[in-house]
PDB file of N, CA and C in Angstrom:
ATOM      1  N   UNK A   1     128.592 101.692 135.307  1.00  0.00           N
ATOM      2  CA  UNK A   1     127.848 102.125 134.135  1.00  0.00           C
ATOM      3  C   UNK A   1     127.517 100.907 133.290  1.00  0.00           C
ATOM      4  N   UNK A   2     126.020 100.892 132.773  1.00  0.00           N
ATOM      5  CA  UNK A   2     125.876  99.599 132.016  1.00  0.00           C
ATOM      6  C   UNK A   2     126.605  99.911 130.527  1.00  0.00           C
ATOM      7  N   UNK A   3     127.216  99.037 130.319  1.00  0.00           N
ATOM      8  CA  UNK A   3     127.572  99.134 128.347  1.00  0.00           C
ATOM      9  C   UNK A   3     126.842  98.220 127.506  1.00  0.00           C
ATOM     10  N   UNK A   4     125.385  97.723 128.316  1.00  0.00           N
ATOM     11  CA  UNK A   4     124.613  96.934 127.216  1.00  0.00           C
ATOM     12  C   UNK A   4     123.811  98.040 126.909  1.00  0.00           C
ATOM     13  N   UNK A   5     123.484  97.881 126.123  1.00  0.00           N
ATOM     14  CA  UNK A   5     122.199  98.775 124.881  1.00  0.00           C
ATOM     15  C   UNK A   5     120.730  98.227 125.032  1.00  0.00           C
ATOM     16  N   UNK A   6     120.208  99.335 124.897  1.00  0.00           N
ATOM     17  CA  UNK A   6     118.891  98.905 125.250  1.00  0.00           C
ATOM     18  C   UNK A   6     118.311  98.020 124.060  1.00  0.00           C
ATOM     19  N   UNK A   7     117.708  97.188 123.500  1.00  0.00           N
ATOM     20  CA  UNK A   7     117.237  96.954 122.233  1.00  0.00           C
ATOM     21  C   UNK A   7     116.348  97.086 121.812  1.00  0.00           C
ATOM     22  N   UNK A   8     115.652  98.426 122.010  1.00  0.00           N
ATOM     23  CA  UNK A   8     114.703  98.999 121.264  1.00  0.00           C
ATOM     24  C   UNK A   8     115.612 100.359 120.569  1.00  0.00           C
ATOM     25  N   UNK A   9     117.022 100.766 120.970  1.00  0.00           N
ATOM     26  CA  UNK A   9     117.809 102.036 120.515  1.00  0.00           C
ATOM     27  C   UNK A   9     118.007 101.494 119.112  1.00  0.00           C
ATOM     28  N   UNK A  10     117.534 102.396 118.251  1.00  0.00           N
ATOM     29  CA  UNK A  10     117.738 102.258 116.415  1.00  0.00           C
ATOM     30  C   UNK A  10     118.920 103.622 116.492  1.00  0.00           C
ATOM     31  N   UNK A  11     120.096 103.217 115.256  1.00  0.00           N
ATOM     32  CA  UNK A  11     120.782 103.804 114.908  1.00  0.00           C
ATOM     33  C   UNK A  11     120.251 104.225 113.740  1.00  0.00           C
ATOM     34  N   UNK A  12     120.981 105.787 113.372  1.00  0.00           N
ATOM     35  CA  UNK A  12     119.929 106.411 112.273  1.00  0.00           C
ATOM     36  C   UNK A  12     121.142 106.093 111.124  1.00  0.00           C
ATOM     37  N   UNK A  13     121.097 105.158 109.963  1.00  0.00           N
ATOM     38  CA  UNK A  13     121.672 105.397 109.028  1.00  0.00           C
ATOM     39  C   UNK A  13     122.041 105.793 107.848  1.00  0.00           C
ATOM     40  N   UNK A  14     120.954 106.997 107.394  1.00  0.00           N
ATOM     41  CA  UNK A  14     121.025 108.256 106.563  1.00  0.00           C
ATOM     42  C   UNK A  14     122.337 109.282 107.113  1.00  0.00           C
ATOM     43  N   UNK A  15     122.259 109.346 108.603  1.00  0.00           N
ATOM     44  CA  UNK A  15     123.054 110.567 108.588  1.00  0.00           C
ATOM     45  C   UNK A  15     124.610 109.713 109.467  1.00  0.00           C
ATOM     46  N   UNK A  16     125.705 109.781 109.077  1.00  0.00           N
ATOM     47  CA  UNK A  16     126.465 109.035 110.244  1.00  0.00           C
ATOM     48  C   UNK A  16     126.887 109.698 111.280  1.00  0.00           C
ATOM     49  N   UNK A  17     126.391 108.811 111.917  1.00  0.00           N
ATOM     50  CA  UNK A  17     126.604 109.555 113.669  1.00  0.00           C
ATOM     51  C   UNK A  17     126.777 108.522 114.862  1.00  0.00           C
ATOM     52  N   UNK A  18     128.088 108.300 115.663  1.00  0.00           N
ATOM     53  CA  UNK A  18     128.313 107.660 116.565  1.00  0.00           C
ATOM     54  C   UNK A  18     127.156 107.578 117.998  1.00  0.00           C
ATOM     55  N   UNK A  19     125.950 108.430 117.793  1.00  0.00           N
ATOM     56  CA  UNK A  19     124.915 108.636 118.423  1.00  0.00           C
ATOM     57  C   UNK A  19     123.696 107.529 118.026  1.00  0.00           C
ATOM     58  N   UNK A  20     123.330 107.070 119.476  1.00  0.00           N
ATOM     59  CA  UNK A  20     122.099 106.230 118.889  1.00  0.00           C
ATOM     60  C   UNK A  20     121.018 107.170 119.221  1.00  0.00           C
ATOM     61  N   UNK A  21     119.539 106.433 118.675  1.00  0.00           N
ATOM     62  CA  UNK A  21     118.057 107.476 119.126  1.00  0.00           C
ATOM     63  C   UNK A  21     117.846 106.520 120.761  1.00  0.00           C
ATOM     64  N   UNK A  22     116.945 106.759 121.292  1.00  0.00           N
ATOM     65  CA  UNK A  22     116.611 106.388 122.165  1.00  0.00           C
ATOM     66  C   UNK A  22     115.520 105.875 122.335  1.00  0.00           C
ATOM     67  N   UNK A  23     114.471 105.623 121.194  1.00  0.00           N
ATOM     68  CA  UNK A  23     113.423 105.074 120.967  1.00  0.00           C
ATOM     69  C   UNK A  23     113.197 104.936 119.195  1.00  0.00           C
ATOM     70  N   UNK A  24     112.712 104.402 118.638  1.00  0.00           N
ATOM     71  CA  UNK A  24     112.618 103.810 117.342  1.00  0.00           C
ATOM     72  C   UNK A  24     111.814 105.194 116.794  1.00  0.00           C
ATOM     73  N   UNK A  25     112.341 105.636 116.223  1.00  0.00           N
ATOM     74  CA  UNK A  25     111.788 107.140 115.579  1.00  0.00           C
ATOM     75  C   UNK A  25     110.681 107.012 114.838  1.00  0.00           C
ATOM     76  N   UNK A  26     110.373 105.426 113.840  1.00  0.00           N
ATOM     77  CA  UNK A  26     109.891 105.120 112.661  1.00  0.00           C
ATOM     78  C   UNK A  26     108.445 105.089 113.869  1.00  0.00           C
ATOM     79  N   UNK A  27     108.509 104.576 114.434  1.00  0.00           N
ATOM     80  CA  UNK A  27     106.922 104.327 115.907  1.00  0.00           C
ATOM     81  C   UNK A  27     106.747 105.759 116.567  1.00  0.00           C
ATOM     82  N   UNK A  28     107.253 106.270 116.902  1.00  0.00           N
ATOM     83  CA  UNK A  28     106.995 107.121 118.019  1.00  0.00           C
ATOM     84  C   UNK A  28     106.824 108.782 117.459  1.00  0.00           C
ATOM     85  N   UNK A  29     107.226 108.732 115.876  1.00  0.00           N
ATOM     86  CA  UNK A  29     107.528 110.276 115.121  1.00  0.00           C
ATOM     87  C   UNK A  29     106.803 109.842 113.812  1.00  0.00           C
ATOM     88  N   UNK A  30     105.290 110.297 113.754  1.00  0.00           N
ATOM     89  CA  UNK A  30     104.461 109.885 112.671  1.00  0.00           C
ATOM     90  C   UNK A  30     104.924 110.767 111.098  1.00  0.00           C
ATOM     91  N   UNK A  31     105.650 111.644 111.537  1.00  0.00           N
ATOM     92  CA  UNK A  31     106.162 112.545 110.698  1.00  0.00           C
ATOM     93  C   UNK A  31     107.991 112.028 110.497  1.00  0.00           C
ATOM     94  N   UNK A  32     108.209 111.188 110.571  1.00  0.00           N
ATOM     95  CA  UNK A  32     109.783 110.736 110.805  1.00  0.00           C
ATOM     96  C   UNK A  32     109.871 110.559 108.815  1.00  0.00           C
ATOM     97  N   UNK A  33     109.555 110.591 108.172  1.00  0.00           N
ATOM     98  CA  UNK A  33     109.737 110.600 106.327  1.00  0.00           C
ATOM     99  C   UNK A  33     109.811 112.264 105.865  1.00  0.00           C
ATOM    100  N   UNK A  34     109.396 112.923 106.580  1.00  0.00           N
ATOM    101  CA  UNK A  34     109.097 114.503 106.164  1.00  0.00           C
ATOM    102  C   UNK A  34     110.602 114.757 107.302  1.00  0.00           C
ATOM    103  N   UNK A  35     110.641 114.675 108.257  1.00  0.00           N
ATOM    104  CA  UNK A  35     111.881 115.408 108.834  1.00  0.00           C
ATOM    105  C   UNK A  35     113.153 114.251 107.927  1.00  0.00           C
ATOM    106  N   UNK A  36     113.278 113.412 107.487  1.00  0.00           N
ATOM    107  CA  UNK A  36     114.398 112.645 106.620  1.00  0.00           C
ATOM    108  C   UNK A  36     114.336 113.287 105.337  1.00  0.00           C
ATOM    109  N   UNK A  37     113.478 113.673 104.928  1.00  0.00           N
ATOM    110  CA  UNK A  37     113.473 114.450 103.377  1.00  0.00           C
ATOM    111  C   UNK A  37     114.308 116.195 103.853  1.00  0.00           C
ATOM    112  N   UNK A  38     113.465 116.855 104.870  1.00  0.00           N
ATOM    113  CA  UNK A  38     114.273 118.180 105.284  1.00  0.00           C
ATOM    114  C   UNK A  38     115.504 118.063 105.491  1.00  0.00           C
ATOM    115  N   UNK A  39     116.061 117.099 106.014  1.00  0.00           N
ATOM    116  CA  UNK A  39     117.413 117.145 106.455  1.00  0.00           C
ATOM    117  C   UNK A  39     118.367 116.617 105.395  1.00  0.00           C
ATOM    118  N   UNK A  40     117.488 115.622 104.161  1.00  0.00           N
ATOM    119  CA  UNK A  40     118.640 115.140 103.193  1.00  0.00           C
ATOM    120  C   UNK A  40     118.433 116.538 102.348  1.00  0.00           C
ATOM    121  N   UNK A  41     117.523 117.494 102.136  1.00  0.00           N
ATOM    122  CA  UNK A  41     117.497 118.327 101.760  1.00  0.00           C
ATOM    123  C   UNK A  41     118.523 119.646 101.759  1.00  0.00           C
ATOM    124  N   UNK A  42     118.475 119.521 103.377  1.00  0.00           N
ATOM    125  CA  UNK A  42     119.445 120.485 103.864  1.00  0.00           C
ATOM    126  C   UNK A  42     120.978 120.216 103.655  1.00  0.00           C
ATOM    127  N   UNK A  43     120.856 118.969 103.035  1.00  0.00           N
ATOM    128  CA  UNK A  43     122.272 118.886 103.834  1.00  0.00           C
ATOM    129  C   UNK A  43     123.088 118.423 102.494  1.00  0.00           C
ATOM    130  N   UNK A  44     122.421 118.116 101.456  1.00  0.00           N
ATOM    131  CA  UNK A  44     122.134 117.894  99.842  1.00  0.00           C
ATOM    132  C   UNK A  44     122.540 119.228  99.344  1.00  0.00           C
ATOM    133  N   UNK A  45     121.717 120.438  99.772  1.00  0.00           N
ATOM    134  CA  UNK A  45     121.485 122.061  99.116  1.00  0.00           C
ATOM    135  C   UNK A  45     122.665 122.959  99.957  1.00  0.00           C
ATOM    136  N   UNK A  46     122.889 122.485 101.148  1.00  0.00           N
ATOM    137  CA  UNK A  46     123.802 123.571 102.399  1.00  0.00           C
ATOM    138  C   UNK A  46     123.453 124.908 102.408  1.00  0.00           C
ATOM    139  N   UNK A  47     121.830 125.030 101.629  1.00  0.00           N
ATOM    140  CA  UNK A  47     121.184 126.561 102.222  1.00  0.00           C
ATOM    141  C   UNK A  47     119.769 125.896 102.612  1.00  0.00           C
ATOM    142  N   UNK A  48     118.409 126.375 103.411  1.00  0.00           N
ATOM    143  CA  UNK A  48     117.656 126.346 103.765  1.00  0.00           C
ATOM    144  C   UNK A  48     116.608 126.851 102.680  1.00  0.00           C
ATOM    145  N   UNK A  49     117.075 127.991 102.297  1.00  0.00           N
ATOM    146  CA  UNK A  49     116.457 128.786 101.208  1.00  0.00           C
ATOM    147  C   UNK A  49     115.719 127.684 100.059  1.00  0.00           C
ATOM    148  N   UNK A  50     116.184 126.870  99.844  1.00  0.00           N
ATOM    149  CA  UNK A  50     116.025 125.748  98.442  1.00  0.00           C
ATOM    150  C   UNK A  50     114.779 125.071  99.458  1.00  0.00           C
ATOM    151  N   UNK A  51     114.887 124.412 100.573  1.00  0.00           N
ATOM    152  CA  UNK A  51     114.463 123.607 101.002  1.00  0.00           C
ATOM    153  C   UNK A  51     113.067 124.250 101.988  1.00  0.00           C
ATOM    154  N   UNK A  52     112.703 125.258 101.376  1.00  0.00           N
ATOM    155  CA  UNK A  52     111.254 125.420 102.323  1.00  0.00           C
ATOM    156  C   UNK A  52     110.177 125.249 102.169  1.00  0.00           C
ATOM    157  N   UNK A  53     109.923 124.301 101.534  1.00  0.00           N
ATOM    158  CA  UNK A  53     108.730 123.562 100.534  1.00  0.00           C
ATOM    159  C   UNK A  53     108.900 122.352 101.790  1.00  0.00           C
ATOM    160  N   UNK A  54     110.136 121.605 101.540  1.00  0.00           N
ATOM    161  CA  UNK A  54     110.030 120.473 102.958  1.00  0.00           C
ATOM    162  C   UNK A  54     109.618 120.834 104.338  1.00  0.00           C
ATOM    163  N   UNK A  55     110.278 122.009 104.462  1.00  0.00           N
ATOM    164  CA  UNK A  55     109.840 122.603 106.357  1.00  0.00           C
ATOM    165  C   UNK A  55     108.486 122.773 106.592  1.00  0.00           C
ATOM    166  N   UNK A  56     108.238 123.289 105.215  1.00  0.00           N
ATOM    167  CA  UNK A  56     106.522 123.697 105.540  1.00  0.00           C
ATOM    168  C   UNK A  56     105.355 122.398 105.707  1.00  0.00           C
ATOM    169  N   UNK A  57     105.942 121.187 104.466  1.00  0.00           N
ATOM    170  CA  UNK A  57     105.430 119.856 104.567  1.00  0.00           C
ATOM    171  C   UNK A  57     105.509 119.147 105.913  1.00  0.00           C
ATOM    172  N   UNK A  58     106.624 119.426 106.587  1.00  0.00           N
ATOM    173  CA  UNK A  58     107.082 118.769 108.345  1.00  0.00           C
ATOM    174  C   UNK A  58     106.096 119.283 109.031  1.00  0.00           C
ATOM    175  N   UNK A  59     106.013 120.986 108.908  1.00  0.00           N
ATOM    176  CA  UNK A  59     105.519 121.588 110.173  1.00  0.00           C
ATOM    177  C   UNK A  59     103.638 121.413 109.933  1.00  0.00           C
ATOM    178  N   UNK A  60     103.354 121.205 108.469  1.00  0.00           N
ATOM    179  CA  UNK A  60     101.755 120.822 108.381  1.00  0.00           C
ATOM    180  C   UNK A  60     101.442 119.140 109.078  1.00  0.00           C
ATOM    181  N   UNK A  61     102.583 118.287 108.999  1.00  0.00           N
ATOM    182  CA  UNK A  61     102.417 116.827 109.537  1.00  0.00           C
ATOM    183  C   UNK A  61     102.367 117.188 110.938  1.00  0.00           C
ATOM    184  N   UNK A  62     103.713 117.906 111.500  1.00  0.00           N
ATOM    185  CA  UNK A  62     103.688 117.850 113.158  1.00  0.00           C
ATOM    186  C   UNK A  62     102.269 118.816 113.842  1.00  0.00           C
ATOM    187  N   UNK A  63     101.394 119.681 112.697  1.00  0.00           N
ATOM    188  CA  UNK A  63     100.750 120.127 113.354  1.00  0.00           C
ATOM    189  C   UNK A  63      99.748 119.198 112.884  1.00  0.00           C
ATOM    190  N   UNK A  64      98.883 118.364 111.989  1.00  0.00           N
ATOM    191  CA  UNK A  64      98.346 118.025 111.960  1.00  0.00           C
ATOM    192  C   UNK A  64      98.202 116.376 112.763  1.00  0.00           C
ATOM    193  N   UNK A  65      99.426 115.575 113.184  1.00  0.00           N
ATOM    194  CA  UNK A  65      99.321 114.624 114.372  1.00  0.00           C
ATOM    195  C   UNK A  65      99.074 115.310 115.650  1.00  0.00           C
ATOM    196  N   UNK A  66      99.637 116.503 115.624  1.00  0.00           N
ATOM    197  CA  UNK A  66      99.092 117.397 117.295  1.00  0.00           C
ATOM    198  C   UNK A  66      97.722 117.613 117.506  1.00  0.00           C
ATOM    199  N   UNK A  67      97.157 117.925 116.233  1.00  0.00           N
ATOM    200  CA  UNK A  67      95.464 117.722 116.516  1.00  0.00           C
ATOM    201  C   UNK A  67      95.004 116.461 116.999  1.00  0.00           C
ATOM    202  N   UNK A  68      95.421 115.266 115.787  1.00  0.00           N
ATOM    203  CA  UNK A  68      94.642 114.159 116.500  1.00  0.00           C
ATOM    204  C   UNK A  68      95.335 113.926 117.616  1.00  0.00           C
ATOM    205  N   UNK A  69      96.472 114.146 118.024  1.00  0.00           N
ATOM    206  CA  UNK A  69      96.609 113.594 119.674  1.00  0.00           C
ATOM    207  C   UNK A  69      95.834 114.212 120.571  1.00  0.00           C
ATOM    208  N   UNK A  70      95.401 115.498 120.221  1.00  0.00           N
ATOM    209  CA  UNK A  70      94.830 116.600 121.443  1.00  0.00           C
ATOM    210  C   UNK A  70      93.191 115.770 121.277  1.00  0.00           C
ATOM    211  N   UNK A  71      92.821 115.751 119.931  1.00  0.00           N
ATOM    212  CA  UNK A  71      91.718 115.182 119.743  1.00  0.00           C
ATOM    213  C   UNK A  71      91.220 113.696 120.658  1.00  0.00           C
ATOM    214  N   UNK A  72      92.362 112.835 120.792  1.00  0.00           N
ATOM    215  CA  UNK A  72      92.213 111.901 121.214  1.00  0.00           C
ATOM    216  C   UNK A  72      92.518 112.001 122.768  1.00  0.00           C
ATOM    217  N   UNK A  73      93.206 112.726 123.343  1.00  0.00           N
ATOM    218  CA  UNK A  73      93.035 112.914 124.300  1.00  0.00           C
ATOM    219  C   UNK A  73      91.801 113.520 124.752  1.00  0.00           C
ATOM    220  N   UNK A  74      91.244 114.268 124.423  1.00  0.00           N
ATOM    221  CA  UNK A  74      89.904 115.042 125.114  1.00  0.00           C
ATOM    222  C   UNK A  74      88.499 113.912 124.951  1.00  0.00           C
ATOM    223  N   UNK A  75      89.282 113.539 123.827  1.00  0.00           N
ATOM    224  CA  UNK A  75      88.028 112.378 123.873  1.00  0.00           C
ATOM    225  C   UNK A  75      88.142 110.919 124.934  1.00  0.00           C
ATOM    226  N   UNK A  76      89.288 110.747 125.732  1.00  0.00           N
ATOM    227  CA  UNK A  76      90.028 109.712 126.596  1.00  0.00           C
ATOM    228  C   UNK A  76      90.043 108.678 125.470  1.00  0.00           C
ATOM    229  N   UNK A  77      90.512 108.887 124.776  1.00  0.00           N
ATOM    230  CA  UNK A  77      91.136 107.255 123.502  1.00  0.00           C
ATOM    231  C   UNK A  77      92.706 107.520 123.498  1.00  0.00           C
ATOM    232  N   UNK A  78      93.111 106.126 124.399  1.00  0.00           N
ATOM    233  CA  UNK A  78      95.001 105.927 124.134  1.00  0.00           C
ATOM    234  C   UNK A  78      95.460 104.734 123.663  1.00  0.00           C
ATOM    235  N   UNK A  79      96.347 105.107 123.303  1.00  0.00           N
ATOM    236  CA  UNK A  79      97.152 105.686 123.332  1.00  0.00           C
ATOM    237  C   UNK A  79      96.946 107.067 122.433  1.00  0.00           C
ATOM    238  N   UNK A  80      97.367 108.340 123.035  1.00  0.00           N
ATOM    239  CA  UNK A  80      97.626 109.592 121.983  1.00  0.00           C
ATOM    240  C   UNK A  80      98.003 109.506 120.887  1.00  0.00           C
ATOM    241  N   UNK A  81      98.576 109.216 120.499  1.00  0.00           N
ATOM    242  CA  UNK A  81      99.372 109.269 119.210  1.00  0.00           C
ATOM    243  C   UNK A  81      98.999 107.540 118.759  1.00  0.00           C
ATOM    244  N   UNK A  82      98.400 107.388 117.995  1.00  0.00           N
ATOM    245  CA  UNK A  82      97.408 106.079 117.276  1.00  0.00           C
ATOM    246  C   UNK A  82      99.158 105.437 116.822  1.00  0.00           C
ATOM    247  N   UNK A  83      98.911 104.159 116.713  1.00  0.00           N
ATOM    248  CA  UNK A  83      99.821 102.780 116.243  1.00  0.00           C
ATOM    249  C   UNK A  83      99.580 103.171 115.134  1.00  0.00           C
ATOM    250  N   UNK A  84     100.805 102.701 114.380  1.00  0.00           N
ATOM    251  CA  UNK A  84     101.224 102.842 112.617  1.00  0.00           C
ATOM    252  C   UNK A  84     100.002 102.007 112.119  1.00  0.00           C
ATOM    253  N   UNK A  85      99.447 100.970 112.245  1.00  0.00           N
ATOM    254  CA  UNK A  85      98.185 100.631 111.618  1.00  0.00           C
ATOM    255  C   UNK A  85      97.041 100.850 111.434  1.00  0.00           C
ATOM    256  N   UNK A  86      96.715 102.095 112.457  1.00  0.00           N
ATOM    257  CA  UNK A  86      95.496 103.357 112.228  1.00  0.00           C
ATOM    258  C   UNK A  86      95.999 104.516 111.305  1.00  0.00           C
ATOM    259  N   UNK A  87      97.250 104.808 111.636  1.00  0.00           N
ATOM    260  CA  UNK A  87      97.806 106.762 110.819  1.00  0.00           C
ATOM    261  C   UNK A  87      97.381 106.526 109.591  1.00  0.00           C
ATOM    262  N   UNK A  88      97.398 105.495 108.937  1.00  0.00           N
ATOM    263  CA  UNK A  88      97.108 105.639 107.452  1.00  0.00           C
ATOM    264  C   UNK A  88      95.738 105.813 107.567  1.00  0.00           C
ATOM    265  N   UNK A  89      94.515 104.729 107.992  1.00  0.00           N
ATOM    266  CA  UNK A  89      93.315 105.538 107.877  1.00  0.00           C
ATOM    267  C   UNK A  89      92.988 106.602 108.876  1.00  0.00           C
ATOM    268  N   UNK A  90      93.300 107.317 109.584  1.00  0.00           N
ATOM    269  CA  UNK A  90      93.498 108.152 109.908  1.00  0.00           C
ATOM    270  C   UNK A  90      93.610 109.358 109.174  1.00  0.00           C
ATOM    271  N   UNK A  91      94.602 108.969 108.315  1.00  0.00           N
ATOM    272  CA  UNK A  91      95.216 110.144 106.855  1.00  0.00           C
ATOM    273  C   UNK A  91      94.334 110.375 105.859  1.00  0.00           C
ATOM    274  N   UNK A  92      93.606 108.491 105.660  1.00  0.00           N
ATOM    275  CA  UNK A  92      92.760 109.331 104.379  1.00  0.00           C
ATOM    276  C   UNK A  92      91.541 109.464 105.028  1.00  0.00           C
ATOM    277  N   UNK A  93      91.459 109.219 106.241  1.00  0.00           N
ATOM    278  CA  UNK A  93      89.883 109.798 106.444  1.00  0.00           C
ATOM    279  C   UNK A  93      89.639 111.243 106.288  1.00  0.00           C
ATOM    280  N   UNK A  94      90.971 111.959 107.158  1.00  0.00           N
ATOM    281  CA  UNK A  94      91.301 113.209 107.211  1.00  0.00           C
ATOM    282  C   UNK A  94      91.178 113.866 105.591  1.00  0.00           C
ATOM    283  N   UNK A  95      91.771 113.281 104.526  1.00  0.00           N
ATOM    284  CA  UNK A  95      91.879 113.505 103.081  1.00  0.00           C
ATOM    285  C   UNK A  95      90.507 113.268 102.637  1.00  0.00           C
ATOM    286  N   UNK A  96      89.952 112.489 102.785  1.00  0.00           N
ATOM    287  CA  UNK A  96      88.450 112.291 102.480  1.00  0.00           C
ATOM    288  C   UNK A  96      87.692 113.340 103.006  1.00  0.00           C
ATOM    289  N   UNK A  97      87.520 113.809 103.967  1.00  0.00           N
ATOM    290  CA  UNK A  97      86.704 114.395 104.477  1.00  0.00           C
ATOM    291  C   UNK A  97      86.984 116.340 103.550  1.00  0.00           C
ATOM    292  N   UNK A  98      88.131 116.496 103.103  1.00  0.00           N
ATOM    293  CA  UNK A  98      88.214 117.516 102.682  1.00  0.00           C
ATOM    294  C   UNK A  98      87.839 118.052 101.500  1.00  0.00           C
TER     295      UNK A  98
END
């Protein structure tokens, strides 16, 4: 069994946990600030009830990066899920346009 670490594995240090991620959450989860707010939420309040203003903010991000990935896929532009130096204009184009 190898016991070296990969070095792209980020440890999450909001929550403590002898568990690493397996890919850098902050790159790969465009919504990774909205699921850290739900969970300090949850876990801040220890009911859900308080905190469904955050779930609903997560689940409008994870559905709204699922468009542009589907978007970008049908159109053949990859990577799916755009590099952190497009999501922002990305965001306000999306905000602009509304």
């Amino acid at each position: 069994m190898d016991t070296q670490r990969n070095s792209n594995v980020t440890e999450r240090g909001d929550i403590k946990s002898r568990h690493t991620l397996r890919r850098d959450q902050q790159i790969d989860n465009p919504c990774y600030k909205e699921h850290l707010m739900s969970l300090k939420c949850v876990t801040s309040n220890k009911t859900k009830d308080t905190c469904t203003q955050y779930f609903i903010n997560y689940r409008n991000c994870k559905d709204f990066w699922a468009s542009v990935q589907r978007e970008r896929r049908l159109k053949g532009i990859k990577p799916y899920l755009p590099p952190l130096e497009e999501r922002a204009k990305i965001k306000t184009d999306f905000l602009n346009s509304q």
